[in-house]
Protein backbone atom coordinates (compact mmCIF):
# COMPACT_ATOMS: atom_id res chain seq x y z
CA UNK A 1 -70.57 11.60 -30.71
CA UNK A 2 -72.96 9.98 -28.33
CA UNK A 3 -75.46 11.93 -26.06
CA UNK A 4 -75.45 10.25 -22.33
CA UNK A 5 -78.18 11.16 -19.91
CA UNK A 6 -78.71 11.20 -15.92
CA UNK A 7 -74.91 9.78 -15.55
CA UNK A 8 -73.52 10.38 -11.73
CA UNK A 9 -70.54 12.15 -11.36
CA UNK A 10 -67.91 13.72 -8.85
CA UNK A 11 -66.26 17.05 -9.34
CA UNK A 12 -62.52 16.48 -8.97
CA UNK A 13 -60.78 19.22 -10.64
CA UNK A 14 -61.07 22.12 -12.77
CA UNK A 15 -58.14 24.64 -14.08
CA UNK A 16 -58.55 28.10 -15.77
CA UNK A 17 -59.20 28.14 -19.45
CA UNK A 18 -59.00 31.64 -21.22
CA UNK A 19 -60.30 34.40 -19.74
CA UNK A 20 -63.77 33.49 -18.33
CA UNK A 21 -63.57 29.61 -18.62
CA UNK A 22 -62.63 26.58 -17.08
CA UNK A 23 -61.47 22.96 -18.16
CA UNK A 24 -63.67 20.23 -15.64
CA UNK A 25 -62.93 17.32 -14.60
CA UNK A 26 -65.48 15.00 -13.36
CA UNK A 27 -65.41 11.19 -12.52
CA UNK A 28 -68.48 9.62 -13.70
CA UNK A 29 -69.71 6.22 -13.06
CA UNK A 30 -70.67 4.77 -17.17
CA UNK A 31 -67.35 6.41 -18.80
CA UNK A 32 -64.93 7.29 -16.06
CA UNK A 33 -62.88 10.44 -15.70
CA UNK A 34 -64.27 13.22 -18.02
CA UNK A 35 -63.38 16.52 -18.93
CA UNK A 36 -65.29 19.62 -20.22
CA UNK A 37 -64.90 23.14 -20.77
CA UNK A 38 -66.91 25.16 -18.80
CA UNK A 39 -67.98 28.79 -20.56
CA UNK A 40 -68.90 31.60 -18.21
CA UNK A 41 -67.57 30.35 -14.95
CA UNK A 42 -66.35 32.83 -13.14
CA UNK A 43 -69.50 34.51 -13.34
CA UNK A 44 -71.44 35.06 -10.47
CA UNK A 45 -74.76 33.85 -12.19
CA UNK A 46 -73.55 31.08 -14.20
CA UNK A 47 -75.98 27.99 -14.04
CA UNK A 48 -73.04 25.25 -13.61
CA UNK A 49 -71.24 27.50 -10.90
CA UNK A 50 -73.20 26.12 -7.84
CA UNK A 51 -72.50 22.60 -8.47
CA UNK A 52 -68.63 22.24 -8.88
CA UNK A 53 -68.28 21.50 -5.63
CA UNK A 54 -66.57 18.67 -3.55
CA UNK A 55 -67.57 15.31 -2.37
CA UNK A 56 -71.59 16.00 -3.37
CA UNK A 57 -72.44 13.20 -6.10
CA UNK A 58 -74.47 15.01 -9.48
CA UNK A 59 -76.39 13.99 -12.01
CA UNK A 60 -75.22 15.16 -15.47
CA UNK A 61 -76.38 14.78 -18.97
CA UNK A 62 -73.51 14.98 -21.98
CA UNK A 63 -72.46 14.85 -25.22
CA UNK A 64 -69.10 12.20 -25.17
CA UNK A 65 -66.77 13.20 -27.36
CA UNK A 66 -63.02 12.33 -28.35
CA UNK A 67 -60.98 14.68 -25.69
CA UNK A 68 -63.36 17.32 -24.42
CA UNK A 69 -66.72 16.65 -24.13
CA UNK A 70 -69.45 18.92 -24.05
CA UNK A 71 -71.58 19.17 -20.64
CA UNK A 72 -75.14 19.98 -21.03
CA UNK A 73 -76.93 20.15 -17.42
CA UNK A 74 -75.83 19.32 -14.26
CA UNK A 75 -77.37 19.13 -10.74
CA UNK A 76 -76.85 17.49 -7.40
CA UNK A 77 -78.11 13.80 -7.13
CA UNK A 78 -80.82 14.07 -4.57
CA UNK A 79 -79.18 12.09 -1.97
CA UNK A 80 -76.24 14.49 -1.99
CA UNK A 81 -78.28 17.96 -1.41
CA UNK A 82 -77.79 18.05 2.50
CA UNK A 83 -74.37 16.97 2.22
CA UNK A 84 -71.18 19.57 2.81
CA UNK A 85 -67.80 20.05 1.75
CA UNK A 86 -65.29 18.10 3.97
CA UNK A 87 -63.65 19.64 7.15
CA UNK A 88 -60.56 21.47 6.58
CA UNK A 89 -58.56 18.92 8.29
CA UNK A 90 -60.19 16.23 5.61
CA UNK A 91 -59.32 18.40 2.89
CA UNK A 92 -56.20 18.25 2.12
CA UNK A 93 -56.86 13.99 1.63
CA UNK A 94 -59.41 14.76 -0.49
CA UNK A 95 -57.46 16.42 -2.82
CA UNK A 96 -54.53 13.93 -2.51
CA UNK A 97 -57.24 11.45 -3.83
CA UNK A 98 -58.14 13.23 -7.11
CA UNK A 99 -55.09 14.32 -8.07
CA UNK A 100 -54.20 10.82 -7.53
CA UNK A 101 -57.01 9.79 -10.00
CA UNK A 102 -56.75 12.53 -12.29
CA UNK A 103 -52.60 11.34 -12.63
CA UNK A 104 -53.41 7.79 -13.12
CA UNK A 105 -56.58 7.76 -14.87
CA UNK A 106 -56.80 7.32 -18.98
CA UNK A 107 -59.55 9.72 -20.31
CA UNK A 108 -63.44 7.87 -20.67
CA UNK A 109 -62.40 4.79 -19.65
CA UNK A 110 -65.52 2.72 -18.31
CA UNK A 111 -64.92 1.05 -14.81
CA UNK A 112 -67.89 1.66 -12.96
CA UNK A 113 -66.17 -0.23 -10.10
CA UNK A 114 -64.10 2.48 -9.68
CA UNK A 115 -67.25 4.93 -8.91
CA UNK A 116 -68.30 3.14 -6.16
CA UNK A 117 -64.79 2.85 -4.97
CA UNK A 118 -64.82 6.62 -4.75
CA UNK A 119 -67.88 6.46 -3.21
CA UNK A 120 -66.94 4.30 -0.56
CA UNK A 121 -63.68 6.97 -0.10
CA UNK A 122 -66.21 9.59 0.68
CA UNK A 123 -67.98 7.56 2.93
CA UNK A 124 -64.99 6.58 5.13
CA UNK A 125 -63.49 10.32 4.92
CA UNK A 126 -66.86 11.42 6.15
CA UNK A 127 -66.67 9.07 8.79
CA UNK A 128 -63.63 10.09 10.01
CA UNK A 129 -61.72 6.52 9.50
CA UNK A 130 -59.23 8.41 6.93
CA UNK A 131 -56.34 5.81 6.57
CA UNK A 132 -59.00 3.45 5.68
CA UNK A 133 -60.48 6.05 3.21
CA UNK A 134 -57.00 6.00 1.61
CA UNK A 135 -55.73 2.93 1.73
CA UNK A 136 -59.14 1.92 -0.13
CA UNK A 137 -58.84 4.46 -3.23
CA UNK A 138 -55.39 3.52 -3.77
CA UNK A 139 -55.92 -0.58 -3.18
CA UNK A 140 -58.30 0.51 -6.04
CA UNK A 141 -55.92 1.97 -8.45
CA UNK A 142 -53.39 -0.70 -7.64
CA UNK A 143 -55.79 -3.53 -8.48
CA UNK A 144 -57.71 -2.20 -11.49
CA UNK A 145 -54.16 -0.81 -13.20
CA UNK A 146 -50.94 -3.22 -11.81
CA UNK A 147 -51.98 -5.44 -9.87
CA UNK A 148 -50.39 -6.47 -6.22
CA UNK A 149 -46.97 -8.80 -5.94
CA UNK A 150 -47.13 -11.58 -4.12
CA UNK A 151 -46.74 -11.09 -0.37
CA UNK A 152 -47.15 -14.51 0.87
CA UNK A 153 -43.55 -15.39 0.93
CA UNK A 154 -39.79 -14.11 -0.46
CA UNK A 155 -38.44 -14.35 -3.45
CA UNK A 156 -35.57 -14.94 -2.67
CA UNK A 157 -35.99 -17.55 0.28
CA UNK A 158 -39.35 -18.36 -0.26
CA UNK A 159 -40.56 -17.85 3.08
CA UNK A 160 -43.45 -16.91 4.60
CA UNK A 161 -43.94 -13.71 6.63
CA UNK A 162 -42.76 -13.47 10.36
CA UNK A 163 -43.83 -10.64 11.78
CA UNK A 164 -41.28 -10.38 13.86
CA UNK A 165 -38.66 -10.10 11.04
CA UNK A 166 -37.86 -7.72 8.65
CA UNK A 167 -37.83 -6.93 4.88
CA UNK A 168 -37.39 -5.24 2.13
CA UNK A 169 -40.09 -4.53 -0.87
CA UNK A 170 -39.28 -3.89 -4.41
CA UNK A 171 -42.36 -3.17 -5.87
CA UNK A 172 -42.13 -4.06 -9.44
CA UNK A 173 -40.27 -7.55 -7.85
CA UNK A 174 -41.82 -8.31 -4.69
CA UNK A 175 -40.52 -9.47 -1.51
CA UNK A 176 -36.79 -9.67 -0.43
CA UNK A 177 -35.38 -11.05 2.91
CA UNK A 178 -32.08 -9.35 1.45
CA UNK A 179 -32.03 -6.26 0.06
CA UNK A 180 -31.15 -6.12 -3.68
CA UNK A 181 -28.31 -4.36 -5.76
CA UNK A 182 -30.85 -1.65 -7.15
CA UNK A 183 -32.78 1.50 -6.32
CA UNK A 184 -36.17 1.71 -5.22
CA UNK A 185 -36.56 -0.75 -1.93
CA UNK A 186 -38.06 0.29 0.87
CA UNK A 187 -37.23 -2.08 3.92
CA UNK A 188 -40.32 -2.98 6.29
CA UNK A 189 -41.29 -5.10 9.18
CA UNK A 190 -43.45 -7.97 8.97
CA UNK A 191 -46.10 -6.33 10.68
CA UNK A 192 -46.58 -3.78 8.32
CA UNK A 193 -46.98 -6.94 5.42
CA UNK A 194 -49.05 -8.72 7.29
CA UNK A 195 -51.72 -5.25 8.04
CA UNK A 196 -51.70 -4.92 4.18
CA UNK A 197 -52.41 -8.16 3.57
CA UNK A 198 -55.61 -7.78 5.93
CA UNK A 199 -56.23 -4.51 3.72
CA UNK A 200 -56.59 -6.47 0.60
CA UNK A 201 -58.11 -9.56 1.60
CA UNK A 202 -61.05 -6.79 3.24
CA UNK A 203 -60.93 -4.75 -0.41
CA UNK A 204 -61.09 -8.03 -2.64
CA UNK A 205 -64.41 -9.70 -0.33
CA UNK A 206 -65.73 -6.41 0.14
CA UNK A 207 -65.43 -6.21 3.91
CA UNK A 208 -63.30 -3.37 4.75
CA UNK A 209 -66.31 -1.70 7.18
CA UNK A 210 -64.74 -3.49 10.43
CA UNK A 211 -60.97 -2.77 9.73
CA UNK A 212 -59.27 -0.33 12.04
CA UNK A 213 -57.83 2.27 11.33
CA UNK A 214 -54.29 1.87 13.38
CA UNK A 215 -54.39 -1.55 10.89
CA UNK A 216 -55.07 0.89 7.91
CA UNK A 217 -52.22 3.42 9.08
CA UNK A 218 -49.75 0.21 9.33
CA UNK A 219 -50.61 -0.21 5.38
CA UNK A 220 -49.52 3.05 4.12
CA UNK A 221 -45.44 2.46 3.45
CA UNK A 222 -46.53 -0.64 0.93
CA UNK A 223 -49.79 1.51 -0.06
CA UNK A 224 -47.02 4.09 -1.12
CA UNK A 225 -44.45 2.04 -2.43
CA UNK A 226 -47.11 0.11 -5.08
CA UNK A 227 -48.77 3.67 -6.02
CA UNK A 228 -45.36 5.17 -7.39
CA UNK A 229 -44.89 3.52 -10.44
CA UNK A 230 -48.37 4.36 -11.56
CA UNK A 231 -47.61 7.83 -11.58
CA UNK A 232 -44.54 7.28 -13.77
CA UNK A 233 -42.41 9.90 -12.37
CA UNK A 234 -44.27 12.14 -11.52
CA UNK A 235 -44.38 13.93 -7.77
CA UNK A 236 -48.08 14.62 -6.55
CA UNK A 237 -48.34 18.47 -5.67
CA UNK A 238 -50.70 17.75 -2.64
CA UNK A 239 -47.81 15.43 -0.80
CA UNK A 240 -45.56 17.95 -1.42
CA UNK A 241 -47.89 20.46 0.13
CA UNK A 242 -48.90 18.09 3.18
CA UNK A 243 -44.70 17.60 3.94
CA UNK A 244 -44.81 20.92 4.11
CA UNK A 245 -47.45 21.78 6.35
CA UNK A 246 -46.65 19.25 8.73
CA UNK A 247 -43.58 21.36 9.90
CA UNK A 248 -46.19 23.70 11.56
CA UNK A 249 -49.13 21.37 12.34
C-alpha cells in the first residue's frame, strides 16, 4: 500500500454502495482508472460531494491499494474551477466515452498517454467538433489495447484502396474486396477507409487539431467495427439509450 499525492483525475462513474455510499471511479493520469468507496455521499454536507462532477480535471491524494483504494482529499485542479458540465446535447457522448473506458480499461494500469487522450476528448467536445472528440478516445483504446489492421491494401487481392470501390472489413482480419464465409463484416466504401486512414495518421503525429469533422463522421463505421471486440460481448448501455432517443430527436 503506497500513498500517492496531487495525482489529476477525471470523475467517470460512480454506483450506489450500501445505504449512504458510493463506489468511484476516477481516471487518473500516474495509475489509470481507479476506484474508491465513497462514505457519506448522499449527504448534503459531505466534503467529496461537490467535486464528483463531469469533465472538471481534480487533484487527489490516495492510498493505492489492490481493488479499492482509499481516497483521501480531493479538489478541482485550478485550471478546471470556471469550467461547467457539458451541454445536454454533449452529454449523452460524454457518457458513451466513460462507459467506454470503464468497459475496456484493466484496474491501475499506468498509461499516462491515455490521460491526455481524455483530455484532448474534453477539449474537442467542448469545442463542439464531437466526431473528432470520439473518433480520438476510441483511436486511443484501439491503439494502446489491439492495435489497427492494415488498411493499405486487401487481403485477399492485395490492392490498394480506390475510393471509388467498395469493401468489406473484418476486423480481427482486415480488408476484403470479397466478402468472407463468416459473421462479423461490415461492407464499406473506399471513402470511408481512406477518412480513417487520415484519422490515424492525425492521432499517431499528433495533428488531429485541423481535421474536419464531416472527415471524422466518415470514420465512425471502422471506429465501430475495431471498438467491438474490445468490449468482448458486451452491449454499451449509452448506445442503446442514444438508438433510442433518436426515434424522437
Amino acid at each position: 500500500m503506497s500513498r500517492i499525492d496531487q495525482d489529476s483525475a477525471y470523475f467517470l462513474h460512480q454506483t450506489p454502495y450500501r445505504d449512504n455510499s458510493a463506489i468511484v471511479h476516477l481516471l487518473s493520469r500516474q495509475h489509470g482508472k481507479l476506484s474508491f468507496i465513497v462514505s457519506g455521499l448522499k449527504a448534503k454536507k459531505n466534503a467529496k460531494r461537490p467535486f464528483l462532477q463531469p469533465c472538471r480535471r481534480l487533484v487527489i491524494d490516495y492510498q493505492l491499494r489492490t481493488g479499492l483504494c482509499k481516497l483521501l482529499d480531493i479538489d478541482f485542479a485550478s485550471a478546471s474551477r470556471a469550467q461547467s458540465v457539458p451541454p445536454i446535447e454533449q452529454f449523452m457522448l460524454y457518457q458513451y466515452a466513460n462507459e467506454l473506458l470503464l468497459t475496456v480499461l484493466p484496474e491501475q494500469l499506468p498509461v499516462t498517454s491515455l490521460f491526455d487522450d481524455y483530455t484532448q476528448f474534453l477539449q474537442y467536445l467542448a469545442g463542439g467538433r464531437t466526431h473528432l472528440a470520439l473518433r480520438h478516445i476510441e483511436l486511443a483504446l484501439l491503439i494502446l489495447f489491439s492495435g489497427l489492421p492494415n488498411l493499405n491494401h486487401t487481403e485477399d487481392s492485395r490492392q490498394a484502396v480506390d475510393a471509388d470501390k467498395h469493401y468489406y472489413l473484418y476486423p480481427e482480419r482486415g480488408l476484403f474486396v470479397h466478402p468472407q464465409n463468416e459473421a462479423g463484416g461490415i461492407a464499406l466504401d473506399g471513402t470511408q477507409i481512406q477518412a480513417f486512414q487520415h484519422l490515424v495518421h492525425g492521432y499517431v503525429n499528433a495533428d488531429s487539431d485541423h481535421l474536419s469533422e464531416t472527415l471524422a463522421q466518415g470514420g465512425k463505421a471502422i471506429s465501430s467495427a475495431l471498438i467491438q471486440p474490445l468490449l468482448n460481448g458486451k452491449t454499451l448501455k449509452t448506445r442503446v439509450v442514444y438508438r433510442a432517443l433518436q426515434e424522437f430527436i
